[in-house]
Protein backbone atom coordinates (compact mmCIF):
# COMPACT_ATOMS: atom_id res chain seq x y z
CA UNK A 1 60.51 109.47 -12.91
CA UNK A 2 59.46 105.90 -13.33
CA UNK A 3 58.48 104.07 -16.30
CA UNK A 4 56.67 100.95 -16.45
CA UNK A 5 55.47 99.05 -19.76
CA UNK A 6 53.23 96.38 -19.52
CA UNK A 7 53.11 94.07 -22.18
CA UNK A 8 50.20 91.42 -20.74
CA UNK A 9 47.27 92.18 -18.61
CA UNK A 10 47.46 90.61 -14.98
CA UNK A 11 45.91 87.00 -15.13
CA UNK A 12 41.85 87.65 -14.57
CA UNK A 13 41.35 84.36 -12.62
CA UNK A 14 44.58 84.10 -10.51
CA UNK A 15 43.23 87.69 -9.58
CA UNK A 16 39.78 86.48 -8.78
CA UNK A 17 41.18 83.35 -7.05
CA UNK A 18 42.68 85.69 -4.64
CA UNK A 19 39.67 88.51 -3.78
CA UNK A 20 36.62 86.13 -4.12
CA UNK A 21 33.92 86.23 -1.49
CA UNK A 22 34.47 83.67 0.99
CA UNK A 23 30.90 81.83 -0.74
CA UNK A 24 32.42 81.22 -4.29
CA UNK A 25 35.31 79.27 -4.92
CA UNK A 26 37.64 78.67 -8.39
CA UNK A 27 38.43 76.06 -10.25
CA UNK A 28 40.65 74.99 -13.39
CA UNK A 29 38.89 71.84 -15.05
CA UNK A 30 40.40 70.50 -18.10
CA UNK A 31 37.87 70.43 -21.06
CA UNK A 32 38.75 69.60 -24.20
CA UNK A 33 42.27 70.48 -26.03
CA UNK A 34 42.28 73.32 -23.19
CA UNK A 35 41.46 74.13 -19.97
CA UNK A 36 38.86 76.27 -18.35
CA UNK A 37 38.21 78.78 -15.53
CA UNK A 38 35.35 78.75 -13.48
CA UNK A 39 33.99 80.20 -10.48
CA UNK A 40 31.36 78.19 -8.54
CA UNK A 41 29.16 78.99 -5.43
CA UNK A 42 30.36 76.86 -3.02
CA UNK A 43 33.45 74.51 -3.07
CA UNK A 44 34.40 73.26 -7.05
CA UNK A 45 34.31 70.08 -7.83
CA UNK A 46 37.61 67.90 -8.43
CA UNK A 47 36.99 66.10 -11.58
CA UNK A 48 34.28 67.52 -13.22
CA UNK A 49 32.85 70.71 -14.53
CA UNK A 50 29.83 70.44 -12.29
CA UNK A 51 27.82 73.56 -12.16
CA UNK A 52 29.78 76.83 -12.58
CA UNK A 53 28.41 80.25 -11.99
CA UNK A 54 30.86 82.17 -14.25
CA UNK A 55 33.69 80.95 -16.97
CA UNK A 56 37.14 83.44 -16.58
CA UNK A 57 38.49 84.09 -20.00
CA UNK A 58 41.20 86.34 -20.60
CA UNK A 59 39.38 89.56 -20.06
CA UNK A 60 35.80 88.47 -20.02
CA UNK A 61 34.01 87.38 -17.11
CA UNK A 62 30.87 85.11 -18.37
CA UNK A 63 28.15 84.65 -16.05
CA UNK A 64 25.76 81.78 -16.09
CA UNK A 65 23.79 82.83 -13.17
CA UNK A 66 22.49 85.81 -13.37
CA UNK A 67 21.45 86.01 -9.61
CA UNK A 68 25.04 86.52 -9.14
CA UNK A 69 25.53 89.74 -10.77
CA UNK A 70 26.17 92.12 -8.92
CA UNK A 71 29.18 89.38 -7.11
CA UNK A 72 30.67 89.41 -10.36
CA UNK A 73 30.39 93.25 -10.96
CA UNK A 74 31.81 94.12 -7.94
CA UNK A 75 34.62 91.93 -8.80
CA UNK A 76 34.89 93.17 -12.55
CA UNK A 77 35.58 96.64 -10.96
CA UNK A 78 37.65 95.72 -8.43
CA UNK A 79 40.06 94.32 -10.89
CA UNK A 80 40.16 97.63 -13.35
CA UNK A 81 40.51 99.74 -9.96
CA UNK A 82 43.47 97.57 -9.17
CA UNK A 83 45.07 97.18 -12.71
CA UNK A 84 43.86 99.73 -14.65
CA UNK A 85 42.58 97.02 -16.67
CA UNK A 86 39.63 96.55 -18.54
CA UNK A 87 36.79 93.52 -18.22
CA UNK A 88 33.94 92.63 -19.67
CA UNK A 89 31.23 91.15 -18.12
CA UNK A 90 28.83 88.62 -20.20
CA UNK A 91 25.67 86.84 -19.55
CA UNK A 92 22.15 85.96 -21.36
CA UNK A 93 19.53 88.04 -21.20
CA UNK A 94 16.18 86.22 -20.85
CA UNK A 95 13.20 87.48 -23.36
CA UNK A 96 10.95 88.33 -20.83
CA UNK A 97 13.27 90.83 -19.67
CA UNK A 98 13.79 93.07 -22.69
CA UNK A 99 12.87 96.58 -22.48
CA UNK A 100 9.52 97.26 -22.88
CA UNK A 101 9.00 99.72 -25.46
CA UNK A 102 6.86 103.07 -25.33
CA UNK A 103 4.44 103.00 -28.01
């Protein structure tokens, strides 16, 4: 019998770095006193944050784009398949697309 404990979670966005579609690309940009993740359709910028689809946190995926969805989903479960690991995926939803409800 084998027995593993895992004390931290494998790293979200070396993960995603690794299995993203051959369209989006990742980036570390320094911003602030920290740093941040970012994926970006297309190739990311150098220098600055330019426009980022999604920001990586530790197990949150945020998603600024929501025409990317389903990319990020498919990601998000890719991950827990592989880990066993939960993520959470975030993003605004706009007010004309709230449930209508049934009067």
């Amino acid at each position: 019998m084998k027995i593993e404990r895992n004390t931290k979670s494998p790293d979200l966005f070396e993960w995603m770095k690794q299995n993203l579609p051959s369209s989006l690309s990742a980036g570390k940009n320094g911003e602030g006193y920290g740093y941040g993740y970012y994926i970006y359709a297309g190739s990311a910028p150098v220098f600055f944050r330019g426009n980022p689809i999604a920001e990586i946190h530790n197990s949150t995926i945020v998603l600024f784009h929501t025409n990317y969805f389903s990319d990020m989903e498919d990601l998000g479960r890719k991950y827990e398949q592989e880990t066993g690991y939960e993520v959470t995926l975030r993003y605004w939803q706009a007010p004309k697309d709230t449930p209508l409800c049934a009067s």
